[in-house]
N, C-alpha and C. Protein backbone atom coordinates (compact mmCIF):
# COMPACT_ATOMS: atom_id res chain seq x y z
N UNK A 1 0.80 -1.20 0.00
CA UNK A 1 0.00 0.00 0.00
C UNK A 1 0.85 1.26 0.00
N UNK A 2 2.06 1.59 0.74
CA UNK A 2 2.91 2.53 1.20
C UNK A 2 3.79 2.78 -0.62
N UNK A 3 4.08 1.64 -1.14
CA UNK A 3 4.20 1.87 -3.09
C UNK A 3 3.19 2.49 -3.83
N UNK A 4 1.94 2.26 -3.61
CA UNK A 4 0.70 2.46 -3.93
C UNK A 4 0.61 4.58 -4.16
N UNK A 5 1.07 4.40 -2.75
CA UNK A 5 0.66 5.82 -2.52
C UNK A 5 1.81 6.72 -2.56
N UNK A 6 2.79 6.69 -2.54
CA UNK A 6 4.49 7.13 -2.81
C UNK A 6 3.92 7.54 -4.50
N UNK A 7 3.83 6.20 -5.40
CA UNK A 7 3.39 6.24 -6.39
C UNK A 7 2.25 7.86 -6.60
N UNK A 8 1.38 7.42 -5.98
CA UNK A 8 0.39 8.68 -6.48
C UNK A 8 0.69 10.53 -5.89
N UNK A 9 1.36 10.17 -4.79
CA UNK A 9 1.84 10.97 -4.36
C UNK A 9 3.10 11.85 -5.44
N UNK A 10 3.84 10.82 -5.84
CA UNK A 10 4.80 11.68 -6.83
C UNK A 10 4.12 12.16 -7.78
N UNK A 11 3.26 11.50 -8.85
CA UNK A 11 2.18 12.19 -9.73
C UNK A 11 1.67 13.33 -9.39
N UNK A 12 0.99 13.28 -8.16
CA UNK A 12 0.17 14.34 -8.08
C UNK A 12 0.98 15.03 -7.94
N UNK A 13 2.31 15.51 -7.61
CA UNK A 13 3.30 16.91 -7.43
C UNK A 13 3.59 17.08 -8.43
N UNK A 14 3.88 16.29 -9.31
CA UNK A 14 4.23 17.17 -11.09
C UNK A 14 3.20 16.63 -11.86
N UNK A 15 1.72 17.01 -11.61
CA UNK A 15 0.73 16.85 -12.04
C UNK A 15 0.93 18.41 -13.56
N UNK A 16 0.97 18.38 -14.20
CA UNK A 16 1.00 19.32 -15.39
C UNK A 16 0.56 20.50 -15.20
N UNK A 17 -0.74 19.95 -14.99
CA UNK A 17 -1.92 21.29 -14.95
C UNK A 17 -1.47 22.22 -13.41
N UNK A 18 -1.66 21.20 -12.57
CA UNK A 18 -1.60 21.67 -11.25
C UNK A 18 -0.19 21.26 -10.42
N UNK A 19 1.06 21.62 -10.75
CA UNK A 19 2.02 20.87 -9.86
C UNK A 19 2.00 21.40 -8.92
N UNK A 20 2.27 21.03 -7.74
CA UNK A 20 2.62 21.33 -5.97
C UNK A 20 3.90 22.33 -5.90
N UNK A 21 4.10 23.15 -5.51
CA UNK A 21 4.69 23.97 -5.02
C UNK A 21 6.35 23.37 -4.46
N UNK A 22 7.60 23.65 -5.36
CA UNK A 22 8.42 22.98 -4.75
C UNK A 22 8.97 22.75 -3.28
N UNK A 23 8.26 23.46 -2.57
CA UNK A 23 8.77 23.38 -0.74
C UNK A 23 8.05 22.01 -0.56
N UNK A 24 6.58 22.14 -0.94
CA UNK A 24 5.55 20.93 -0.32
C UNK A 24 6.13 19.66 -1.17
N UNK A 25 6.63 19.33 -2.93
CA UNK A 25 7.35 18.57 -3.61
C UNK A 25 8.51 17.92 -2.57
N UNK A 26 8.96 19.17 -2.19
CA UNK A 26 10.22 18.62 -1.22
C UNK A 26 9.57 17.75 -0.19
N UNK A 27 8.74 18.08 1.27
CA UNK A 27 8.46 18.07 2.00
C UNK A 27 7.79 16.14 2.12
N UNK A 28 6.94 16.31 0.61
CA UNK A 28 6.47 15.01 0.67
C UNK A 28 7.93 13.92 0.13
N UNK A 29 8.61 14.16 -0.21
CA UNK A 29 9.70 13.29 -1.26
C UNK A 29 10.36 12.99 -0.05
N UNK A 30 11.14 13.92 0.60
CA UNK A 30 11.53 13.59 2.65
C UNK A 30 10.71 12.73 2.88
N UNK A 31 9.11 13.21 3.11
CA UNK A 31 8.57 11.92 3.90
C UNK A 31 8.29 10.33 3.41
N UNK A 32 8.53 10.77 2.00
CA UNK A 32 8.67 9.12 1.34
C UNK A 32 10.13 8.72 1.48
N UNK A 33 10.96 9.22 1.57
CA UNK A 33 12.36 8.60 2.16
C UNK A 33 12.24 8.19 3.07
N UNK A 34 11.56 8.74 4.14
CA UNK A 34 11.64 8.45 5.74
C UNK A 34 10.77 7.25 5.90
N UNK A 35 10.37 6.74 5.24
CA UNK A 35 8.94 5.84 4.77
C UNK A 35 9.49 4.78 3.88
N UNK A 36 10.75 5.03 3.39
CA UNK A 36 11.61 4.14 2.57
C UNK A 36 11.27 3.60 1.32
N UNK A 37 10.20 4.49 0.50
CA UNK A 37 9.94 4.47 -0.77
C UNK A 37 10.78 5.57 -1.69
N UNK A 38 12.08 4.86 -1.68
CA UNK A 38 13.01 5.70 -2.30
C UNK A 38 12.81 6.00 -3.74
N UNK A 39 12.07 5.04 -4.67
CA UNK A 39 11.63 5.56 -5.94
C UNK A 39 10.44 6.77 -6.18
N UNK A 40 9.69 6.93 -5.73
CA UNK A 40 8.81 7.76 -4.93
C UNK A 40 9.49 9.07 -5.12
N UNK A 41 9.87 8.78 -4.17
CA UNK A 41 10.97 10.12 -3.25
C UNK A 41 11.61 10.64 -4.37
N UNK A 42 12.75 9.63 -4.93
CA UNK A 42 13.84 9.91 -5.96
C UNK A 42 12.86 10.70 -7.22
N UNK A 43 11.86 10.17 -8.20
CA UNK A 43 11.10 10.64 -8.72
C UNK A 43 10.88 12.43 -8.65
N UNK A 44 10.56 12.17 -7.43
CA UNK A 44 10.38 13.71 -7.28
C UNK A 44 11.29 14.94 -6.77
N UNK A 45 12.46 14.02 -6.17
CA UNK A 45 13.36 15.17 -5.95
C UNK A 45 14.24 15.44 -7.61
N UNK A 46 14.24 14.84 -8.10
CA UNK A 46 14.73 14.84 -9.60
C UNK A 46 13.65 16.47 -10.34
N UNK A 47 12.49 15.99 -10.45
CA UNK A 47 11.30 17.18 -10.68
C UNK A 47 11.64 18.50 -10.17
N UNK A 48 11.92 18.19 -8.64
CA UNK A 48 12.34 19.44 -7.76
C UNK A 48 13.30 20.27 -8.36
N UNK A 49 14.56 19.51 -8.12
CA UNK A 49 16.00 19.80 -8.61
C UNK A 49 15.69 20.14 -10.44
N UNK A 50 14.81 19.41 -11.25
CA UNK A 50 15.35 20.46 -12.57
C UNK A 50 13.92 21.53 -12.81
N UNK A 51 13.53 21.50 -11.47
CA UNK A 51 12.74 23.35 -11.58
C UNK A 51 13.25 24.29 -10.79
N UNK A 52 14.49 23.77 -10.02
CA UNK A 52 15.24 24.76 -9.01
C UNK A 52 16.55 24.56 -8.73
N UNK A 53 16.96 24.26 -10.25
CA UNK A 53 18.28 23.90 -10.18
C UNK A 53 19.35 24.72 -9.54
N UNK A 54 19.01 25.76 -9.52
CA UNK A 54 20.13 27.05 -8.94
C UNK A 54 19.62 26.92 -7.79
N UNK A 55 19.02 27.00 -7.04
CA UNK A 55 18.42 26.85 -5.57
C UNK A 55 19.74 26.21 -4.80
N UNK A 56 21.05 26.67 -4.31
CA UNK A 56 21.75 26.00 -3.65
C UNK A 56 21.08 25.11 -2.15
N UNK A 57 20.20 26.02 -1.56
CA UNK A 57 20.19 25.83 -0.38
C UNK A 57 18.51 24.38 -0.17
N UNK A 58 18.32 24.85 -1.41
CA UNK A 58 17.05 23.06 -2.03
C UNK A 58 18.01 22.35 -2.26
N UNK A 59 18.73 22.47 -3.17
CA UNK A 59 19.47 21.50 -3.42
C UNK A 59 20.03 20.40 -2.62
N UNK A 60 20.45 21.28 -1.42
CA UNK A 60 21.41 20.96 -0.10
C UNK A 60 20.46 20.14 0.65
N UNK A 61 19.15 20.38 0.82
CA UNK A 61 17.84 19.59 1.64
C UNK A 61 17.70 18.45 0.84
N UNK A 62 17.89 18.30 -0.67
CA UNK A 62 17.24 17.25 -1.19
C UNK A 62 18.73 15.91 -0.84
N UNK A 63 20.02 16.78 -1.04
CA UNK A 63 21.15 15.95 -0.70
C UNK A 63 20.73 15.23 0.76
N UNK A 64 20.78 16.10 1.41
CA UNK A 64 20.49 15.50 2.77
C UNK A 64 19.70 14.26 3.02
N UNK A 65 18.67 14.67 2.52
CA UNK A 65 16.98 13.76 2.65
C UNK A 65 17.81 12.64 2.24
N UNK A 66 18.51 12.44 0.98
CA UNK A 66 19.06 11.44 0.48
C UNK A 66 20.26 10.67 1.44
N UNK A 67 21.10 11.40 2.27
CA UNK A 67 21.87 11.23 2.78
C UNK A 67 21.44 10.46 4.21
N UNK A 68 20.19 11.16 4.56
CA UNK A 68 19.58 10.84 6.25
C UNK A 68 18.98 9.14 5.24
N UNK A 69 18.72 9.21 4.22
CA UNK A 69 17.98 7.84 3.92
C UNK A 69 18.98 6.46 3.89
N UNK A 70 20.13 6.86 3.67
CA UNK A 70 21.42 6.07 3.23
C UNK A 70 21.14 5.90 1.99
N UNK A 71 20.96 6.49 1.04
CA UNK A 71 21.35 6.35 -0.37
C UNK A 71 21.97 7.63 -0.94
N UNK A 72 22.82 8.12 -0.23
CA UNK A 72 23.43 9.37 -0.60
C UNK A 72 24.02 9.33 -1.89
N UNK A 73 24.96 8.54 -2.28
CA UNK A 73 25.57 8.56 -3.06
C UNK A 73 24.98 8.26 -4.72
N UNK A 74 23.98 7.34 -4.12
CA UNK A 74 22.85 7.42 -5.56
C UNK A 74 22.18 8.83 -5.51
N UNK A 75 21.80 9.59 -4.55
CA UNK A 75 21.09 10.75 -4.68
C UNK A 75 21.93 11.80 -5.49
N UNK A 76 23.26 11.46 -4.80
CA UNK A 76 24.21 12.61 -5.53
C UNK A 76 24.10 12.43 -6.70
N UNK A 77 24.16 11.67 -7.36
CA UNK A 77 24.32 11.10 -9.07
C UNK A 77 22.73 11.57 -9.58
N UNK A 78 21.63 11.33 -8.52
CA UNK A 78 20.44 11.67 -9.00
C UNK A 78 20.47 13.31 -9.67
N UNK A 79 20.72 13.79 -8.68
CA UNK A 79 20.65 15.13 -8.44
C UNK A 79 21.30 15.79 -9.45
N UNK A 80 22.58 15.36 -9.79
CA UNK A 80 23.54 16.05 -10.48
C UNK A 80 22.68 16.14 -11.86
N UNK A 81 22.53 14.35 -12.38
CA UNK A 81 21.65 14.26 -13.91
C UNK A 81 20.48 15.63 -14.07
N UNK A 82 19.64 15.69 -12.74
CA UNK A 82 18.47 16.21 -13.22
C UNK A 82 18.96 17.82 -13.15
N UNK A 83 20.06 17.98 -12.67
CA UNK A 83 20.76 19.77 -13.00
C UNK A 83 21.12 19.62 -13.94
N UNK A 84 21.97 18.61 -14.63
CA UNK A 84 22.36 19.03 -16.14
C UNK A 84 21.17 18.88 -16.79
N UNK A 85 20.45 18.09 -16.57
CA UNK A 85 19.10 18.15 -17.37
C UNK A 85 18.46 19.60 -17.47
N UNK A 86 18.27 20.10 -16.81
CA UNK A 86 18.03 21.59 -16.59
C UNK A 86 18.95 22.34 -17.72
N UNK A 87 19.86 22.58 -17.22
CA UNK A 87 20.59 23.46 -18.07
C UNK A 87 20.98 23.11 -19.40
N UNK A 88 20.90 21.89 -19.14
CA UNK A 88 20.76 21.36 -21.06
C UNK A 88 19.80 22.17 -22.07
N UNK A 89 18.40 21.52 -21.27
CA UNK A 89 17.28 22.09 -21.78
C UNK A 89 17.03 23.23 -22.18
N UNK A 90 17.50 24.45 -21.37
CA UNK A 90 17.71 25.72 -21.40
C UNK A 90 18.82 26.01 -22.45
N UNK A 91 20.47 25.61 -22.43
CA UNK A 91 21.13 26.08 -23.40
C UNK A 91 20.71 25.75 -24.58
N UNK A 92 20.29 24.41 -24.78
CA UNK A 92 19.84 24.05 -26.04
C UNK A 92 18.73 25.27 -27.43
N UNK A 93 17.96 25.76 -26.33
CA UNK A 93 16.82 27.00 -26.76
C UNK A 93 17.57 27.95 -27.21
N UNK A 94 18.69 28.29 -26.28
CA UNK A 94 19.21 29.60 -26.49
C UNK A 94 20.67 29.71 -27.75
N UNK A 95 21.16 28.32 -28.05
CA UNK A 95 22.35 27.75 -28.62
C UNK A 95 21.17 27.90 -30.26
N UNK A 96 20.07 27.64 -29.88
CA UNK A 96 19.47 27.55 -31.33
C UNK A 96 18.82 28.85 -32.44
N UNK A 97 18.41 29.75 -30.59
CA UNK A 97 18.14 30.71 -30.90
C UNK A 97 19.42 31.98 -31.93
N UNK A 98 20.52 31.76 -31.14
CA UNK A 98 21.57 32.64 -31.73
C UNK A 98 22.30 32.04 -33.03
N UNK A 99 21.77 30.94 -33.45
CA UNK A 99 21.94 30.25 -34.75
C UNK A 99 20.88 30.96 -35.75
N UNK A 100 20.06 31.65 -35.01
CA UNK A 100 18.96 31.80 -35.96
C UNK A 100 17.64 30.93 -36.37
N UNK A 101 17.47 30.16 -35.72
CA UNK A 101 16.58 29.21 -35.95
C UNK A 101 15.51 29.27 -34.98
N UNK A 102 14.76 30.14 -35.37
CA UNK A 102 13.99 30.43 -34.94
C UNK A 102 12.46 29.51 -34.28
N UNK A 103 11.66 28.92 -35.49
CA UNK A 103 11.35 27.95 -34.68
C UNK A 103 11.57 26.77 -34.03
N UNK A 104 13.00 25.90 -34.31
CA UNK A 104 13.68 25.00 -33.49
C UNK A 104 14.10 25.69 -32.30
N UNK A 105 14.25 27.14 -31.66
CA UNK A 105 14.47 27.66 -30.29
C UNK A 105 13.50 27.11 -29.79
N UNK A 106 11.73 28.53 -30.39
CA UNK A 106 10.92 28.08 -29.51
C UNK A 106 10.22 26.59 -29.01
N UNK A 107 10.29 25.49 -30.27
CA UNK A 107 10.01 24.05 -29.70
C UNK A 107 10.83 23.08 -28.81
N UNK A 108 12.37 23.93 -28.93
CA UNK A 108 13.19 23.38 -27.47
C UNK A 108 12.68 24.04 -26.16
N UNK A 109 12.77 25.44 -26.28
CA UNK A 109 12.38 25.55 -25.17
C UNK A 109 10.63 25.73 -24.38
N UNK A 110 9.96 25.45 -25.25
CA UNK A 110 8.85 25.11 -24.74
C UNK A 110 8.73 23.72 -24.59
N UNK A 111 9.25 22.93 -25.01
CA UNK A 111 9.55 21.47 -24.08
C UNK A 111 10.01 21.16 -23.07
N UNK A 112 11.30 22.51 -22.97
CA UNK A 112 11.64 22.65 -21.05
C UNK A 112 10.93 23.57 -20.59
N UNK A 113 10.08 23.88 -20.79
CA UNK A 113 9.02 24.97 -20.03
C UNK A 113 7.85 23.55 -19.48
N UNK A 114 7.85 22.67 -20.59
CA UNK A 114 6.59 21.58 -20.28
C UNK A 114 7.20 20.62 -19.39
N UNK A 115 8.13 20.63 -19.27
CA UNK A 115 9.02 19.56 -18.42
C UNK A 115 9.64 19.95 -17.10
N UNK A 116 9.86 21.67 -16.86
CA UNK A 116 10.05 22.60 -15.97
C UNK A 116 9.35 23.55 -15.71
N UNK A 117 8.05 23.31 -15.47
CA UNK A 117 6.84 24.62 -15.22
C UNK A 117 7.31 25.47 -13.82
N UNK A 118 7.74 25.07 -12.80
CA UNK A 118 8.10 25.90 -12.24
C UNK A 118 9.75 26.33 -12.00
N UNK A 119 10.77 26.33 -13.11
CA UNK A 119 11.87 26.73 -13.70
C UNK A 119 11.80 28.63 -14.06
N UNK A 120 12.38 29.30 -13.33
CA UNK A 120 11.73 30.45 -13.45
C UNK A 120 12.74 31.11 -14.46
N UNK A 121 13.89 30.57 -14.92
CA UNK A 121 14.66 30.92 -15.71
C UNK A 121 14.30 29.96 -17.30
N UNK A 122 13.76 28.97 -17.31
CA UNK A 122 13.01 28.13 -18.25
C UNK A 122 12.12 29.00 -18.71
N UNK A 123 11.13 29.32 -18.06
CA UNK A 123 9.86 30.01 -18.00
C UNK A 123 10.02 31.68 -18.57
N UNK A 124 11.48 32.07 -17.97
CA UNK A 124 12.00 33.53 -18.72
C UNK A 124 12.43 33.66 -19.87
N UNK A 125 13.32 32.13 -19.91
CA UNK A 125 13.97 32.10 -21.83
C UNK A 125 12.97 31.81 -22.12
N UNK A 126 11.60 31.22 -22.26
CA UNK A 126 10.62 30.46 -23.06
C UNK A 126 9.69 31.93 -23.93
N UNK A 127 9.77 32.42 -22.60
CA UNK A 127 9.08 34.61 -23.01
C UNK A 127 10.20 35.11 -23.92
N UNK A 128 11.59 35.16 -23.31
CA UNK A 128 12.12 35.95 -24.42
C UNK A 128 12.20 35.67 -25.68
N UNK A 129 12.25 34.54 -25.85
CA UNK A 129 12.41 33.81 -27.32
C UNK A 129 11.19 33.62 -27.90
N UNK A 130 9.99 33.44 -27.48
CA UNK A 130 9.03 34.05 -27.97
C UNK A 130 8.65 34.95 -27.99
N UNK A 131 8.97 36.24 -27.05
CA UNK A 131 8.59 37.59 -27.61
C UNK A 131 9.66 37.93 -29.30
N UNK A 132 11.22 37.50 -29.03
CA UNK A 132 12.03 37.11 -30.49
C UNK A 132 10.87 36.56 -31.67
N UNK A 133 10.50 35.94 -31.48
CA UNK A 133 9.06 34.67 -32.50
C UNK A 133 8.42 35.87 -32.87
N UNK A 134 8.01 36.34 -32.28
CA UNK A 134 6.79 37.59 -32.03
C UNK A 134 6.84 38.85 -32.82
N UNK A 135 8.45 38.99 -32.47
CA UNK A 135 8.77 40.50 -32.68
C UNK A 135 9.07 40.12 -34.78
N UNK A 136 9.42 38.91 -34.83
CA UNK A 136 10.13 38.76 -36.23
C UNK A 136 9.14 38.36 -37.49
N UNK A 137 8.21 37.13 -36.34
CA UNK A 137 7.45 36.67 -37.39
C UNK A 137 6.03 37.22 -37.36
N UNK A 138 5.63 38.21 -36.61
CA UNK A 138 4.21 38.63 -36.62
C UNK A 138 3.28 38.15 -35.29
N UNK A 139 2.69 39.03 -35.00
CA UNK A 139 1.67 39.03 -33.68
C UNK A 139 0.74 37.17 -33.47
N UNK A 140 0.70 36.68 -32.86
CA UNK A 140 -0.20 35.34 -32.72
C UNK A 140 -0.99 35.60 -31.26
N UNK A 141 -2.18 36.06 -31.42
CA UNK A 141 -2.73 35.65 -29.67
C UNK A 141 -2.33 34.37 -28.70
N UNK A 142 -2.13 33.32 -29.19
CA UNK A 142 -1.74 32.16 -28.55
C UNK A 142 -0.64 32.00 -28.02
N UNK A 143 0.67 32.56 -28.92
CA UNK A 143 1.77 32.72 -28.42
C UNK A 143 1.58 33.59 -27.18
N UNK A 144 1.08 34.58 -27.95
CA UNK A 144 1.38 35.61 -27.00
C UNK A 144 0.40 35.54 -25.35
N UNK A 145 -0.66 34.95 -25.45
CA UNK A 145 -1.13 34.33 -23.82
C UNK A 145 -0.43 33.11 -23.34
N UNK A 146 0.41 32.35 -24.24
CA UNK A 146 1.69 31.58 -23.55
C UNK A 146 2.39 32.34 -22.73
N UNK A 147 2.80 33.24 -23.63
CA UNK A 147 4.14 34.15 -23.13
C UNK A 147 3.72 35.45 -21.77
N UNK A 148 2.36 35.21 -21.80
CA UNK A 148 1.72 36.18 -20.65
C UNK A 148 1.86 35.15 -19.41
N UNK A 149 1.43 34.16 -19.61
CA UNK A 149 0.94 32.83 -18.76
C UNK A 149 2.52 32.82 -18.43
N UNK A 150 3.32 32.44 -19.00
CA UNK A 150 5.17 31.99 -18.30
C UNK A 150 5.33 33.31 -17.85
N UNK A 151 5.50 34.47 -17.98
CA UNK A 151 5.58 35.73 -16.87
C UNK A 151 4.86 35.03 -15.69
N UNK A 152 3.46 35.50 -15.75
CA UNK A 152 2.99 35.34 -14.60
C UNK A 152 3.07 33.83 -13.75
N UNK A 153 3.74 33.13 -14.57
CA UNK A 153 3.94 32.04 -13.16
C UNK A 153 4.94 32.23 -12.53
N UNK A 154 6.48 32.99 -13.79
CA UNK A 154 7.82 33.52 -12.86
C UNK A 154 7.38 34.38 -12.14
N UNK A 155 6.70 35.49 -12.29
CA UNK A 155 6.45 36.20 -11.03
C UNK A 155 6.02 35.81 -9.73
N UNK A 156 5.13 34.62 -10.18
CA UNK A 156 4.62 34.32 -8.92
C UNK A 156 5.31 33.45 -8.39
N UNK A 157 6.30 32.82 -8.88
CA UNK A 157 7.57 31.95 -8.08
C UNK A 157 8.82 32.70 -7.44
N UNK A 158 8.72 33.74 -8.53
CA UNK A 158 9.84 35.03 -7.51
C UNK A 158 9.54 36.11 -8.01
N UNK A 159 8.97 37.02 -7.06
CA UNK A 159 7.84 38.46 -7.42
C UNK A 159 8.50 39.30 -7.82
N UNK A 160 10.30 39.22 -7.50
CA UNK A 160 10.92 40.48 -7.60
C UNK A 160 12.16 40.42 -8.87
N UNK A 161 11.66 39.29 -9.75
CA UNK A 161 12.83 39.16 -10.63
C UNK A 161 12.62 40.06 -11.89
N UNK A 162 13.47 41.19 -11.64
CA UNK A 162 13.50 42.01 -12.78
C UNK A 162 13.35 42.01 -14.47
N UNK A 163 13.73 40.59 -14.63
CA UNK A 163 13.93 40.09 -15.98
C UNK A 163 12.13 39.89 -16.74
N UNK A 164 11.60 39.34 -15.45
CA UNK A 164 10.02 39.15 -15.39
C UNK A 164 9.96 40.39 -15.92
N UNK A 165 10.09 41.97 -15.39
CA UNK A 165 9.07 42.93 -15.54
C UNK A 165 9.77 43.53 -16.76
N UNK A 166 10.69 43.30 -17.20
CA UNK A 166 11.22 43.83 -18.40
C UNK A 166 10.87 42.52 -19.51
N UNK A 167 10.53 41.66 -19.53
CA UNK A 167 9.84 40.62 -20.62
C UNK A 167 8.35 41.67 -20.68
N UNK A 168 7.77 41.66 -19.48
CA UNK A 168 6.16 41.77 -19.46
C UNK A 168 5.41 43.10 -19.95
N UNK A 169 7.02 44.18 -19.77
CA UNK A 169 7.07 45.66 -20.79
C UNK A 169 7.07 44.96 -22.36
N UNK A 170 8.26 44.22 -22.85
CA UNK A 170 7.80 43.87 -23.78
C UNK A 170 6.52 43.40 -24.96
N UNK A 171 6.29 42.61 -23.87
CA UNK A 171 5.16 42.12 -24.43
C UNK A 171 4.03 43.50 -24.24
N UNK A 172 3.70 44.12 -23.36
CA UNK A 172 2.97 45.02 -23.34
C UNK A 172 3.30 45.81 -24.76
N UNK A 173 4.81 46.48 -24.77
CA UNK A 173 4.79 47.13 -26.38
C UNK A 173 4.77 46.41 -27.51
N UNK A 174 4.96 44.77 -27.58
CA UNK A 174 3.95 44.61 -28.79
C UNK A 174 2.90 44.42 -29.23
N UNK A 175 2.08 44.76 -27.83
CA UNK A 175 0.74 45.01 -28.10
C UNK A 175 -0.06 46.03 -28.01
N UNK A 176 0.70 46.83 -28.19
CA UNK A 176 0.71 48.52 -28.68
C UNK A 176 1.20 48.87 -29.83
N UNK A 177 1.69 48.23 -30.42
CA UNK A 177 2.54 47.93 -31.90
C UNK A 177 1.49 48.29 -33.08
């Protein structure tokens, strides 16, 4: 039963529509360690770690959790994959973007936007490079309530990140354009 629910428990935190908030992600992935459903656990600190990969001080809790479980050393290896995974995802968008390739940027990085919804630097390249889409190839409402929708979730993951309010001017002047 304790597989059963580890199981549903990791789902429901990187549920798409609705994922859990990475503190509570954390919080439950600890208590499935402590509970010794390390796939569970592992599952989701992986999720955690490539939506908060820069987060030194998450990072350091998810090591731990792993460490208090005795599988440290698999955690470390966990952990590490799902940061390069992160930043893969991200250079990849931006490596394509300055090639010029315009729509191979935005379908990389809206795949790490779908794979990192709460990535607030995912979520920032995914706006700039589509406001780039925007500014080159012509106005789209869809894009452009994507690109409203990834602001407002970086904001609401960190209220004060400047990069947010200078994307969200953007987009405001091309829709004054």
């Amino acid at each position: 039963g304790a597989a059963k629910v580890a199981a549903e428990l990791a789902a429901l935190a990187q549920d798409e529509g609705h994922p859990l908030p990475s503190a509570i992600a954390m919080r439950v992935a600890e208590t499935l360690l402590e509970a010794k459903q390390v796939e569970g656990a592992t599952s989701l600190l992986q999720y955690v770690t490539r939506n908060n990969h820069d987060d030194e001080a998450l990072l350091k809790r998810a090591q731990q959790a792993f460490d208090k479980a005795g599988v440290g050393a698999a955690g470390t290896e966990v952990l590490a994959a799902a940061r390069r995974q992160a930043t893969s995802a991200m250079t990849e968008g931006v490596r394509l973007m300055a090639a010029g390739n315009l729509d191979a940027a935005l379908a990389s990085i809206r795949a790490a936007k779908l794979a990192m919804p709460q990535n607030t630097r995912v979520l920032l390249n995914f706006a700039a490079i589509a406001l780039t889409v925007l500014e080159r190839q012509g106005r789209a409402a869809e894009l452009e309530a994507e690109v409203q929708t990834a602001i407002a979730t970086a904001r609401s993951l960190r209220p004060n990140d400047p990069r947010a309010a200078e994307l969200s001017g953007k987009l405001a002047a091309l829709g004054a354009a």
